[in-house]
Protein backbone atom coordinates (compact mmCIF):
# COMPACT_ATOMS: atom_id res chain seq x y z
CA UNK A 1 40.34 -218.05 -144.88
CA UNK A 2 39.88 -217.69 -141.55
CA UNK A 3 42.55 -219.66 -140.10
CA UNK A 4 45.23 -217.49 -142.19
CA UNK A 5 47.22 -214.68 -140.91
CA UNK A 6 46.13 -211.17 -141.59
CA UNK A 7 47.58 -209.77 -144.52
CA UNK A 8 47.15 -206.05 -145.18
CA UNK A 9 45.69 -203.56 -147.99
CA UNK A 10 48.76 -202.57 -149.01
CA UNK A 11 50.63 -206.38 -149.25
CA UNK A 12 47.44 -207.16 -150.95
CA UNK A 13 47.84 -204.66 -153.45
CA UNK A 14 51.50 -205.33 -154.24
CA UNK A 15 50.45 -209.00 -154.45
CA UNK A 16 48.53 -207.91 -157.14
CA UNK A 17 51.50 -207.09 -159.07
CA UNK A 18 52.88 -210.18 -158.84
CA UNK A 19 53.88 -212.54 -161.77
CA UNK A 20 52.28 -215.74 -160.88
CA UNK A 21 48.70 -216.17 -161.21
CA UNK A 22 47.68 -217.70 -157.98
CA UNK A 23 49.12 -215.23 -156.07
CA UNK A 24 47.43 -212.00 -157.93
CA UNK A 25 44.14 -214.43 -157.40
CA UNK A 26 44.47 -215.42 -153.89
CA UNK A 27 44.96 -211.31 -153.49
CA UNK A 28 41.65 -210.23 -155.26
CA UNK A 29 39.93 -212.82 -153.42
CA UNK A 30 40.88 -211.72 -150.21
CA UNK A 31 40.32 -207.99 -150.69
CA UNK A 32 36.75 -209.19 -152.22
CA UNK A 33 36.00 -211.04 -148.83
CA UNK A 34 37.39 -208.10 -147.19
CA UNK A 35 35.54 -205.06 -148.68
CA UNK A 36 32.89 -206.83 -150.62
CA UNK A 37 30.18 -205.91 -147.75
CA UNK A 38 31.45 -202.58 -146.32
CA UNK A 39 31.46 -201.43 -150.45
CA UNK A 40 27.89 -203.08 -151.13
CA UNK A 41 26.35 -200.54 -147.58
CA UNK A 42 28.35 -197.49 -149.27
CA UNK A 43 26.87 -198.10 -152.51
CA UNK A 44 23.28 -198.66 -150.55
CA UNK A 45 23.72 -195.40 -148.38
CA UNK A 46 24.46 -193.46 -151.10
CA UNK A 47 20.34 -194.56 -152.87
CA UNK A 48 21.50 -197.42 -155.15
CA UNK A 49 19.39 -200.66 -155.46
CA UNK A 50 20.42 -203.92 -154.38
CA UNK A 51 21.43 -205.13 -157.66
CA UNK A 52 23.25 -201.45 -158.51
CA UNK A 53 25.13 -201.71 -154.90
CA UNK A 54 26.19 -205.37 -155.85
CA UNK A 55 27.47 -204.23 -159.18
CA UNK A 56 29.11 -201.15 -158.15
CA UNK A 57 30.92 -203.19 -155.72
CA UNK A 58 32.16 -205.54 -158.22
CA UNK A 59 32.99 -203.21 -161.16
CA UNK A 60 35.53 -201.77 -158.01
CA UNK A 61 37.16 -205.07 -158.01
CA UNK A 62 37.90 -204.75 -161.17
CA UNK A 63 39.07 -201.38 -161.58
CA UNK A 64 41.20 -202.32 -158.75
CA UNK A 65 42.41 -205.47 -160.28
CA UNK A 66 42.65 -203.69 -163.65
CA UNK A 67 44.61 -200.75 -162.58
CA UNK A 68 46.85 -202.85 -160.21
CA UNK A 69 49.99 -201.58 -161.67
CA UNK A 70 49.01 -197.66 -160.85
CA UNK A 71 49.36 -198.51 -157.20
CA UNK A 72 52.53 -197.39 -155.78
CA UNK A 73 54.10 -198.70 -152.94
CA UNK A 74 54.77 -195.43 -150.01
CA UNK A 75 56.74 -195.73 -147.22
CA UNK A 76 55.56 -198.31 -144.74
CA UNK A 77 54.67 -195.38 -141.73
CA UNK A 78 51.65 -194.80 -143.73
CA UNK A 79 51.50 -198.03 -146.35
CA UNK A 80 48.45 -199.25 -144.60
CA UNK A 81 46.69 -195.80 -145.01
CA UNK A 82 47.61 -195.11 -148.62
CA UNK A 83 46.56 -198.51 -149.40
CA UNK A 84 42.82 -198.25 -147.79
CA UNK A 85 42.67 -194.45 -149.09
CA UNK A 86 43.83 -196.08 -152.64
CA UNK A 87 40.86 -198.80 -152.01
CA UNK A 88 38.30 -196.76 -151.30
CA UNK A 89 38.92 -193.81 -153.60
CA UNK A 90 38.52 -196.31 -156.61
CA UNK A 91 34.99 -197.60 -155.20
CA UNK A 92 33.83 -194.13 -154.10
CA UNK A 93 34.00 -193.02 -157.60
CA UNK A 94 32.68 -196.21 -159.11
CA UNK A 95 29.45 -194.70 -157.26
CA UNK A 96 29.67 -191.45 -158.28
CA UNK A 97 29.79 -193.18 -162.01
CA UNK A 98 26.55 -195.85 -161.04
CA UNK A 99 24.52 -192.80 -159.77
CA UNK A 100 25.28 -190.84 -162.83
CA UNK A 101 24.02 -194.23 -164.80
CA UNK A 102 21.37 -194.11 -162.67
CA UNK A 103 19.97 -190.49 -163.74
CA UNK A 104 16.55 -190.84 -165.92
CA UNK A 105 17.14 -189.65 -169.66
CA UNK A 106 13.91 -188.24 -169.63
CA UNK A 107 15.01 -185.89 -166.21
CA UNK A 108 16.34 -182.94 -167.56
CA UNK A 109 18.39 -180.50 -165.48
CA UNK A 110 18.81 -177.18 -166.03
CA UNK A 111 22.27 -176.18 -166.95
CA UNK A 112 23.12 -172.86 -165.84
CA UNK A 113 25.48 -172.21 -168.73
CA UNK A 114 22.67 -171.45 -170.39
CA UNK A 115 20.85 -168.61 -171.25
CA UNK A 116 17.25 -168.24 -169.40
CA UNK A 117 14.40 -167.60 -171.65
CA UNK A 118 12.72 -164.60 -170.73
CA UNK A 119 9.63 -167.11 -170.67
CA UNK A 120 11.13 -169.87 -168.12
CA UNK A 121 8.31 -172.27 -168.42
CA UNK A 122 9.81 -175.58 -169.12
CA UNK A 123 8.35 -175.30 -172.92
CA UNK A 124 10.46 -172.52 -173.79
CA UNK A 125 13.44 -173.67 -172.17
CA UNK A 126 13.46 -177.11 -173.95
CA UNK A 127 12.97 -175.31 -177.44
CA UNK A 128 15.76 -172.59 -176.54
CA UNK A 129 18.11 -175.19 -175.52
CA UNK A 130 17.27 -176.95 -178.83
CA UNK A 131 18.60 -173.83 -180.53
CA UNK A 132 21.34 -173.44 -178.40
CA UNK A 133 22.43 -177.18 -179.22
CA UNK A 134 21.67 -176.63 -182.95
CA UNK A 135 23.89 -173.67 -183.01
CA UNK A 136 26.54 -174.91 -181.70
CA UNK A 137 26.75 -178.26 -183.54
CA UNK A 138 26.47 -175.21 -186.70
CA UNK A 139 29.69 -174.05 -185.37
CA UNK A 140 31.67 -177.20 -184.62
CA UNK A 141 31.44 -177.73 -188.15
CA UNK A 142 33.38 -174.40 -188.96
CA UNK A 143 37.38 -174.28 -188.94
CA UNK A 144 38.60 -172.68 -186.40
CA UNK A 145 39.96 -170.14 -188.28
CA UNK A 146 35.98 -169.33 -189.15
CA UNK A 147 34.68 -169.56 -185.01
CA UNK A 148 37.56 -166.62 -184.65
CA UNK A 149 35.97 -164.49 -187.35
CA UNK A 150 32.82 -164.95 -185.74
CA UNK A 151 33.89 -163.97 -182.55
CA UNK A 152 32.88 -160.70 -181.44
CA UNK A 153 35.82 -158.69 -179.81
CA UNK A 154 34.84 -155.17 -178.56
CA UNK A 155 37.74 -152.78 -178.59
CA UNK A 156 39.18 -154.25 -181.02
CA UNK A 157 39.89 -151.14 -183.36
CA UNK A 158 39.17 -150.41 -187.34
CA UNK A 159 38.25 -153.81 -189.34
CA UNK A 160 40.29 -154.21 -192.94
CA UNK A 161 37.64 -154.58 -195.48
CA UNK A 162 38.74 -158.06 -196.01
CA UNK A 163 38.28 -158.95 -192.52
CA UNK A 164 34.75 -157.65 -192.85
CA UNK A 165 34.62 -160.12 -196.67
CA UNK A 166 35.95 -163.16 -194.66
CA UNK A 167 33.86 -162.90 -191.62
CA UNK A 168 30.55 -162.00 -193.81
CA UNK A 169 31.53 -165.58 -195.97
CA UNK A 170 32.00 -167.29 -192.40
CA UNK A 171 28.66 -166.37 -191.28
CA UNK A 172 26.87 -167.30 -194.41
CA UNK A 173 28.55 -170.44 -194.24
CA UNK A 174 27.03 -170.81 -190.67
CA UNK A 175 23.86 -170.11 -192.18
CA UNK A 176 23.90 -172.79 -194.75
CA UNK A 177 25.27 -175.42 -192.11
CA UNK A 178 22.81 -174.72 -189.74
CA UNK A 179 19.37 -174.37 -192.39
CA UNK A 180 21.21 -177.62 -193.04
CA UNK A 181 20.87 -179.59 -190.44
CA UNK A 182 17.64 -177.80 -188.74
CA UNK A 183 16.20 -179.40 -192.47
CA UNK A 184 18.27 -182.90 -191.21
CA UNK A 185 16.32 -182.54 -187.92
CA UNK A 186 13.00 -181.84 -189.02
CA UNK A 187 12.57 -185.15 -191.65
């Protein structure tokens, strides 16, 4: 490889596109030589393992060789450019995905959409997110049509009597579907 002439990102890319076989593999091989070791130190600099930084850097080969027909060719002032920005956009976020992977299942974060316990030990906040969670799978099972009814709306003016029928049967039916599957969760 060594001995060939330089080819860049961007022909490498629209080589990828091509019809014949050895010419999409002789491309992919040559951006792999090219970015295999630059992509592995990103993935290291950014706290993944060996083995994570190796992987990351080959799951952006192929997303690259993948998604070879979403590359479009630009106008050849700035070809190079797009093509390297293209390059390294794809294996920037196949980190972003392997550190997300990486998380622990048994780290929680707290989400600040929701609501604080007035007791904020970390307890309370597991069991009130449990609600929370609970809750709202209750409600997912409702029609939409239901969720509205439920919906409190201040200012909304005077309430028809069977407004007031249909939301109270919405709300019991809330109550059965979530006694329902609290008694799922608990056997």
């Amino acid at each position: 490889m060594e001995n060939e002439k330089w080819v860049s990102t961007h022909e490498l890319l629209l080589q990828l596109k091509d019809e014949e076989e050895k010419v999409r593999t002789k491309a992919i091989e040559t951006l792999y030589y090219r970015y295999k070791g630059p992509f592995y130190w990103y993935g290291r600099s950014n706290s993944l393992s060996d083995d994570q930084a190796a992987s990351a850097a080959n799951d952006s080969f192929t997303k690259i060789y993948r998604f070879r027909m979403n590359y479009q060719e630009c106008d050849h002032d700035h070809a190079d450019a797009a093509a390297y920005g293209y390059v390294w956009v794809t294996h920037k976020r196949t980190v972003i995905d392997w550190l997300r992977k990486k998380r622990s299942p048994d780290c929680i974060y707290l989400d600040e959409t929701h609501l604080a316990p007035e007791i904020t030990f970390p307890e309370k906040y597991m069991e009130v997110r449990r609600q929370q969670e609970l809750i709202q799978r209750a409600l997912e099972s409702l029609s939409e049509s239901e969720r509205l009814l439920l919906t409190i709306s201040p200012h909304r003016g005077r309430v028809s009597d069977r407004e007031k029928q249909e939301r109270l049967h919405a709300f019991q039916k809330l109550k059965l579907i979530l006694s329902a599957i609290i008694q799922e969760e608990n056997k």
